[in-house]
Protein backbone atom coordinates (compact mmCIF):
# COMPACT_ATOMS: atom_id res chain seq x y z
CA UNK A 1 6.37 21.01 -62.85
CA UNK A 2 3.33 22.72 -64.38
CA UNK A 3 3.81 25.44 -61.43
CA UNK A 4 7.18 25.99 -62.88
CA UNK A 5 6.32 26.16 -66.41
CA UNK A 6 3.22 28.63 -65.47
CA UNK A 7 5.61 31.30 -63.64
CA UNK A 8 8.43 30.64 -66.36
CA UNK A 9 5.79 31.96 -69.16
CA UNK A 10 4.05 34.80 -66.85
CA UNK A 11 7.74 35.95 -66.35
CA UNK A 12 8.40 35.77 -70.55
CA UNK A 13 4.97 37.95 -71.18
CA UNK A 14 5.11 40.14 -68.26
CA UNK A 15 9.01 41.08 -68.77
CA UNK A 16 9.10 42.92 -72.40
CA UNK A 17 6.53 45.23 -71.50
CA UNK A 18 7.81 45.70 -67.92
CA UNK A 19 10.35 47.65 -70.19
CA UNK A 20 8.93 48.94 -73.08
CA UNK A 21 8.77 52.68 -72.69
CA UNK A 22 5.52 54.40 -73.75
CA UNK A 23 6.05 56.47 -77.14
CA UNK A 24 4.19 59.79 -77.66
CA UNK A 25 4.22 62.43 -80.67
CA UNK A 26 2.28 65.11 -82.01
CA UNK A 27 1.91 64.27 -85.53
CA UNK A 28 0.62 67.26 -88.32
CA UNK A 29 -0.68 65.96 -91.38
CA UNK A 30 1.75 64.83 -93.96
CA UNK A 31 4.51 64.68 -91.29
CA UNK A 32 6.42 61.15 -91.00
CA UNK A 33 5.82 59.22 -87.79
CA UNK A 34 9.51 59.25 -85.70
CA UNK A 35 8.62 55.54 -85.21
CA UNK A 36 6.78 52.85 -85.91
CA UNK A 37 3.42 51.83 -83.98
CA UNK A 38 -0.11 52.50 -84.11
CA UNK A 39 -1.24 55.87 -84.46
CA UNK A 40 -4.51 56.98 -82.93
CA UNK A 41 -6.73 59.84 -83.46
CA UNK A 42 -8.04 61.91 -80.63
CA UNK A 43 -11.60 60.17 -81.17
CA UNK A 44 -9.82 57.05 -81.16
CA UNK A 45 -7.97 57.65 -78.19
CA UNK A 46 -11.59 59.01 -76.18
CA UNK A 47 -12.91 55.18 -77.45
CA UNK A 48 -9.97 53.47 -75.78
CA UNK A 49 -10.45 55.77 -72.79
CA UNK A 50 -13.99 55.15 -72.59
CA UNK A 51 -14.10 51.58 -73.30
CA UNK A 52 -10.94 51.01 -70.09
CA UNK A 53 -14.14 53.21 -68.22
CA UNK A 54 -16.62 51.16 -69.64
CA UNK A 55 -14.59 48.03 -68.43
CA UNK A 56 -14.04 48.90 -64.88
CA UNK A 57 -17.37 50.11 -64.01
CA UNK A 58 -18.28 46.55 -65.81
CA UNK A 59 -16.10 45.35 -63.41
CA UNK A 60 -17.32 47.04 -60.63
CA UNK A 61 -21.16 46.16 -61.13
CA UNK A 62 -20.12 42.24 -61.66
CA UNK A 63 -18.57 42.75 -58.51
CA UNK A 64 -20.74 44.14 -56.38
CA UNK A 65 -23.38 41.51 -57.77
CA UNK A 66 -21.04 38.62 -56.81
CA UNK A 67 -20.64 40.86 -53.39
CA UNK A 68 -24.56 40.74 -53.05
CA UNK A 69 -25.35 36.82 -54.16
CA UNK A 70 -22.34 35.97 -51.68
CA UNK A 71 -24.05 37.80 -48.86
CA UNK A 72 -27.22 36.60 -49.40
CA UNK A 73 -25.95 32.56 -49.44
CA UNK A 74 -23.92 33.56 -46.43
CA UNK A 75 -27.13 35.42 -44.61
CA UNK A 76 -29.10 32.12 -45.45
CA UNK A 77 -26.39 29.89 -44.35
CA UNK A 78 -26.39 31.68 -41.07
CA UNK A 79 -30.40 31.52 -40.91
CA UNK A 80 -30.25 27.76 -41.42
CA UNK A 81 -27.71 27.65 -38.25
CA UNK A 82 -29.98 29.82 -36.32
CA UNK A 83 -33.04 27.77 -36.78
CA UNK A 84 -31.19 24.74 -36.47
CA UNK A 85 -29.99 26.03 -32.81
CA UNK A 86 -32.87 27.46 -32.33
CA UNK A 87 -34.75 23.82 -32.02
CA UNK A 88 -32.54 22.27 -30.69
CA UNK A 89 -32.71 24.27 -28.29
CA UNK A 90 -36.33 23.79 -27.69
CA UNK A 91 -35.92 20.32 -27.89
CA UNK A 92 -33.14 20.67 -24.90
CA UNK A 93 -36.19 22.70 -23.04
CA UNK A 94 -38.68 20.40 -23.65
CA UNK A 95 -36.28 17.26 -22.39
CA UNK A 96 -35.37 19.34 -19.07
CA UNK A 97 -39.26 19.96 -18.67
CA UNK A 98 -39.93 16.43 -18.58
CA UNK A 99 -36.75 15.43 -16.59
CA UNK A 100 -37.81 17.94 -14.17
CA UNK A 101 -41.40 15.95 -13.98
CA UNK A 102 -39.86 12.84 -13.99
CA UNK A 103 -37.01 13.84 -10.77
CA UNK A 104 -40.59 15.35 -9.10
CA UNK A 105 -42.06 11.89 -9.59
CA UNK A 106 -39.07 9.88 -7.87
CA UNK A 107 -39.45 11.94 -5.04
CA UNK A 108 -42.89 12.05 -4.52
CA UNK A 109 -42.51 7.86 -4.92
CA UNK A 110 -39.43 7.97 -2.71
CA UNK A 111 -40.65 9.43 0.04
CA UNK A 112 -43.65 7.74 -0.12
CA UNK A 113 -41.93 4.24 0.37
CA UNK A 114 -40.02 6.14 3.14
CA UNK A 115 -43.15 6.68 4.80
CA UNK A 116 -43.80 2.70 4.30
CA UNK A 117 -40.49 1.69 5.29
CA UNK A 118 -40.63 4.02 8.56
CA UNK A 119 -43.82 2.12 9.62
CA UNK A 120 -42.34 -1.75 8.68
CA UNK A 121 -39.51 -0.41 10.32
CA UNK A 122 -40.61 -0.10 13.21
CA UNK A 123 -42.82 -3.55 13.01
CA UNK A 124 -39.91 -5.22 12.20
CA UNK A 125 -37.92 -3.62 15.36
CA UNK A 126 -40.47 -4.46 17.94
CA UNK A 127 -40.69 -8.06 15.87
CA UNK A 128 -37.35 -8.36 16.50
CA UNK A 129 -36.78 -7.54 20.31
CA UNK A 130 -40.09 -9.77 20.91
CA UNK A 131 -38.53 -12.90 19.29
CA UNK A 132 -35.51 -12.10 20.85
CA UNK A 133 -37.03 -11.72 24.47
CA UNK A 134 -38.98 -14.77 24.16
CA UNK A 135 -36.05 -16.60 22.85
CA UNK A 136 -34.11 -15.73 25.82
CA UNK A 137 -37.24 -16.89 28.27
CA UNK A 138 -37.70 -19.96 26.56
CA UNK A 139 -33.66 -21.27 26.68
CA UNK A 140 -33.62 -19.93 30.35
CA UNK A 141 -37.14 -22.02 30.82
CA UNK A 142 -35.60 -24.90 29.30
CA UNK A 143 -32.59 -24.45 31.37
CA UNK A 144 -33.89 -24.69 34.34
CA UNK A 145 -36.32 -27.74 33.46
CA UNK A 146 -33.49 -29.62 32.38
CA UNK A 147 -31.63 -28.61 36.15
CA UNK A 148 -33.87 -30.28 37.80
């Protein structure tokens, strides 16, 4: 409703002087004015003139100072992101350094208990076939006592 009522009243002060045509005349002294307005001198006309200048390049300058303080917070923003990426990446380097270290580790404690296991392996394997080859001889012995 208020959106409504804003564009309804920027529509009533915009539209008059939409149409108002600009009125001009050379006036001598002690003529009468063809209409009715303000008149303005020549010096009064450079002061309007000059203060419109005066305005834009006021305009200008706060501009380009708003221009400036919004590039410098962006430029900072942007350092802040930089440095914040920038350790975390270092952190990410440091964690892969001792990953790496700790993988190298493993394997070195790996293969040692390869090495271990190879050996008990191979204890346990002729173990094995030794129980195994006395078990046989000893139901064949037992066999053959109870034959008789």
């Amino acid at each position: 409703m208020s959106k409504i009522l804003a564009i309804f009243l920027a529509v009533l002060l915009i539209a008059p002087s939409c149409f108002a045509r600009p009125l001009m005349a050379n006036l001598v002294k002690g003529k009468k004015a063809p209409f009715a307005g303000t008149l303005l001198n020549p010096e009064a006309v450079a002061v309007t003139i000059a203060s419109k200048k005066a305005q834009e390049e006021k305009c200008k300058v706060k501009t380009s100072a708003e221009v400036a303080k919004a590039k410098i917070l962006s430029d900072a923003k942007i350092e802040k992101v930089v440095l914040r990426l920038n350790s975390k990446y270092l952190v990410l380097v440091s964690h892969s350094k001792l990953d790496k270290s700790h993988i190298a580790s493993l394997e070195k404690e790996l293969k040692k208990r390869k090495e271990e296991t190879t050996f008990s392996r191979t204890t346990w394997l002729g173990m094995g076939a030794a129980g195994g080859i006395a078990l046989v001889l000893g139901v064949l012995y037992v066999s053959n006592v109870a034959s008789k």
